[in-house]
N, C-alpha and C. Protein backbone atom coordinates (compact mmCIF):
# COMPACT_ATOMS: atom_id res chain seq x y z
N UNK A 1 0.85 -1.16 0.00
CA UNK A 1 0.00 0.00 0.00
C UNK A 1 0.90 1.23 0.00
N UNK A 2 1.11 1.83 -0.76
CA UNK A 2 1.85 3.11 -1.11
C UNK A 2 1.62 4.54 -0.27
N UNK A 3 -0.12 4.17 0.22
CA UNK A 3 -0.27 5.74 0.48
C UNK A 3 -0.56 5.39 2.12
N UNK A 4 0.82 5.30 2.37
CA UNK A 4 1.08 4.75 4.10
C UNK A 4 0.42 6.25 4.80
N UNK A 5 0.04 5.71 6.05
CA UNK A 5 -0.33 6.78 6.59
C UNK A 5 0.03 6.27 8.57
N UNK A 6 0.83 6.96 9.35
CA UNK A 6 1.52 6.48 10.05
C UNK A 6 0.87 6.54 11.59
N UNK A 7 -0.29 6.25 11.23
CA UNK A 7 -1.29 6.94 13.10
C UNK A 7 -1.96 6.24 13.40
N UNK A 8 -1.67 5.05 14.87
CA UNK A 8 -2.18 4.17 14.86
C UNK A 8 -3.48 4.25 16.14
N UNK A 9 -4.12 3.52 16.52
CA UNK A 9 -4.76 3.86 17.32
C UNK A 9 -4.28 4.12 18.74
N UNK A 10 -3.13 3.59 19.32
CA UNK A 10 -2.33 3.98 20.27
C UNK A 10 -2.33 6.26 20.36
N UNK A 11 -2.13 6.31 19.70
CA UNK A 11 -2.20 8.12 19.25
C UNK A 11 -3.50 8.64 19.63
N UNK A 12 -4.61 8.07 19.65
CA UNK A 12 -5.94 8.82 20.70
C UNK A 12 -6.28 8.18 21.71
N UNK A 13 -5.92 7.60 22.24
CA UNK A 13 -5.99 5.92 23.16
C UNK A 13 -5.79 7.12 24.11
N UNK A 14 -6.40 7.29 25.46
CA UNK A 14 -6.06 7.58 26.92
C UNK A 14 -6.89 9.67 26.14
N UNK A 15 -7.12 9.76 25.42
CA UNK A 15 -7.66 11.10 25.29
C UNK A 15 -8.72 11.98 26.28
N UNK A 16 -9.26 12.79 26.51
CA UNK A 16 -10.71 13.13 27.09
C UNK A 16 -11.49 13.14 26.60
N UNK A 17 -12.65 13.09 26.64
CA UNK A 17 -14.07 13.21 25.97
C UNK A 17 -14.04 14.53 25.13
N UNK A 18 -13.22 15.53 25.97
CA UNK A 18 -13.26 16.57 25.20
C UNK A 18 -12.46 17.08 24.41
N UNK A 19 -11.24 16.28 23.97
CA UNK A 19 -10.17 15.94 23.35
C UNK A 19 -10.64 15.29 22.20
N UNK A 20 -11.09 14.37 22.37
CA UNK A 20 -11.91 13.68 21.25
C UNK A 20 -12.88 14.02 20.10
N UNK A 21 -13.84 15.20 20.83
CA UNK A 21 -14.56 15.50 20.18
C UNK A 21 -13.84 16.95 19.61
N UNK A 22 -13.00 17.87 20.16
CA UNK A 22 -11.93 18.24 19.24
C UNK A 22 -11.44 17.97 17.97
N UNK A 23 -10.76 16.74 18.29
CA UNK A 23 -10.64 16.03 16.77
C UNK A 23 -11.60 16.02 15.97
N UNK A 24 -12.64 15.49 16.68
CA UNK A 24 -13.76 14.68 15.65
C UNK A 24 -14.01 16.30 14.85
N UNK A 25 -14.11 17.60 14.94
CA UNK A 25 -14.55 18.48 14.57
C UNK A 25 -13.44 18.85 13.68
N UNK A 26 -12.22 18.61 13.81
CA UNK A 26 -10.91 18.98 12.86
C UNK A 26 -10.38 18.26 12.24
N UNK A 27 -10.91 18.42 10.68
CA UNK A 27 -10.13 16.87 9.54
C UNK A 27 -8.95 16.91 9.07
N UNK A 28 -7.87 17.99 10.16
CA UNK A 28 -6.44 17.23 10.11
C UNK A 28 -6.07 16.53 11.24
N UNK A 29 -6.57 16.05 12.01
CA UNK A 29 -6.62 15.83 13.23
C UNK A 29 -6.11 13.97 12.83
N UNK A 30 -5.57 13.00 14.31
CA UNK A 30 -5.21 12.05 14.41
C UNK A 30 -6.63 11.20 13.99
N UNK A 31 -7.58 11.44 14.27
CA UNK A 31 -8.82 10.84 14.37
C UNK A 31 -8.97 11.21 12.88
N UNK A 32 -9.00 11.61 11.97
CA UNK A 32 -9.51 11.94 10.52
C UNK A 32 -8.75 11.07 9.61
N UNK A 33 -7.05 11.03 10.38
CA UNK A 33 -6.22 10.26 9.88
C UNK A 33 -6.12 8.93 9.77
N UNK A 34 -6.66 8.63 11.21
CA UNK A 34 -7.31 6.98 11.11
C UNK A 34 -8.08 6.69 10.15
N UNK A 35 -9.38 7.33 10.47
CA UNK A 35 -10.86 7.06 9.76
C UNK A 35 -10.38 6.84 8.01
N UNK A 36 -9.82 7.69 7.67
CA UNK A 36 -9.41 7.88 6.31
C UNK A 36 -7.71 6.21 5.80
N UNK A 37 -7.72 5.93 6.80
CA UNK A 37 -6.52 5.43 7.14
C UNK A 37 -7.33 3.58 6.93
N UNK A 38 -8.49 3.69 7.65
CA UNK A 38 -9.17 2.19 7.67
C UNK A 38 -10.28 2.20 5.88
N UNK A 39 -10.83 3.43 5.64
CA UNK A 39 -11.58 3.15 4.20
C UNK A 39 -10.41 3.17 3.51
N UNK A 40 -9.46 3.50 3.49
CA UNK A 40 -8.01 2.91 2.66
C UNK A 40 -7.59 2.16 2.18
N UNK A 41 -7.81 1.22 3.66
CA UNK A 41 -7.38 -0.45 4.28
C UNK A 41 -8.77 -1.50 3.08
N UNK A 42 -9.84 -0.89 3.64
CA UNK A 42 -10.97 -1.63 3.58
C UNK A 42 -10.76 -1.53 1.94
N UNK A 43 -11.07 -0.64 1.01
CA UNK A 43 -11.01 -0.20 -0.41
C UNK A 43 -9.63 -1.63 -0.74
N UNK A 44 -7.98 -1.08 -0.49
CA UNK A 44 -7.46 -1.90 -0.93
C UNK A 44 -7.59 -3.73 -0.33
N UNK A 45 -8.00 -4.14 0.76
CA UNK A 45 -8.37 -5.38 0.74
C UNK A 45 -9.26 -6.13 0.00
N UNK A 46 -10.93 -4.80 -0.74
CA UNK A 46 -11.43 -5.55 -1.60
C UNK A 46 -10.64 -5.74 -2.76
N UNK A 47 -9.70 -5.05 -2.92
CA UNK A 47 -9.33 -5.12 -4.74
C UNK A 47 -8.47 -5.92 -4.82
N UNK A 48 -8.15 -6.46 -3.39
CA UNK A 48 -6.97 -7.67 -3.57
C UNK A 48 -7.76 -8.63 -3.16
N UNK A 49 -8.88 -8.99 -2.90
CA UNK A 49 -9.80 -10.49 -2.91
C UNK A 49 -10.59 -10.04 -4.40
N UNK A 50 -11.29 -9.16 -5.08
CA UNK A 50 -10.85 -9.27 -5.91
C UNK A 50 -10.42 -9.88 -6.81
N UNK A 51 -9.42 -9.30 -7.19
CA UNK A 51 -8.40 -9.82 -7.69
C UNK A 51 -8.25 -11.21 -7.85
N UNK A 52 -7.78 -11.66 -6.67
CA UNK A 52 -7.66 -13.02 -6.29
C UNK A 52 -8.75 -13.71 -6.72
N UNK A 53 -9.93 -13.73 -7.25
CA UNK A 53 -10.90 -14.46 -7.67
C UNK A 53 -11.36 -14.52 -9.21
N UNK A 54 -10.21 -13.75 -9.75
CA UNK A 54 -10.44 -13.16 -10.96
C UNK A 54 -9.58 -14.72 -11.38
């Protein structure tokens, strides 16, 4: 996967409620980076089963 993206869930793990929802409101934030980080994941796993069935 080429378009690495380096923020794992350890990086909001122990946050506040109000820390959190910080993020959730700012899409450069660690939390935007995930979210965008797993439809990434999910997108390239279908195209490699996929694939594989082709």
């Amino acid at each position: 996967m080429s378009r690495s993206i380096h923020k794992t869930f350890k990086d909001v793990k122990g946050l506040t409620k109000k820390e959190l929802i910080e993020q959730l409101n700012d899409p450069n934030s660690d939390l935007a980076l995930l979210a965008k980080k797993s439809s990434i994941k999910k997108e390239v796993l279908k195209q490699r089963k996929k694939k594989r069935s082709q």
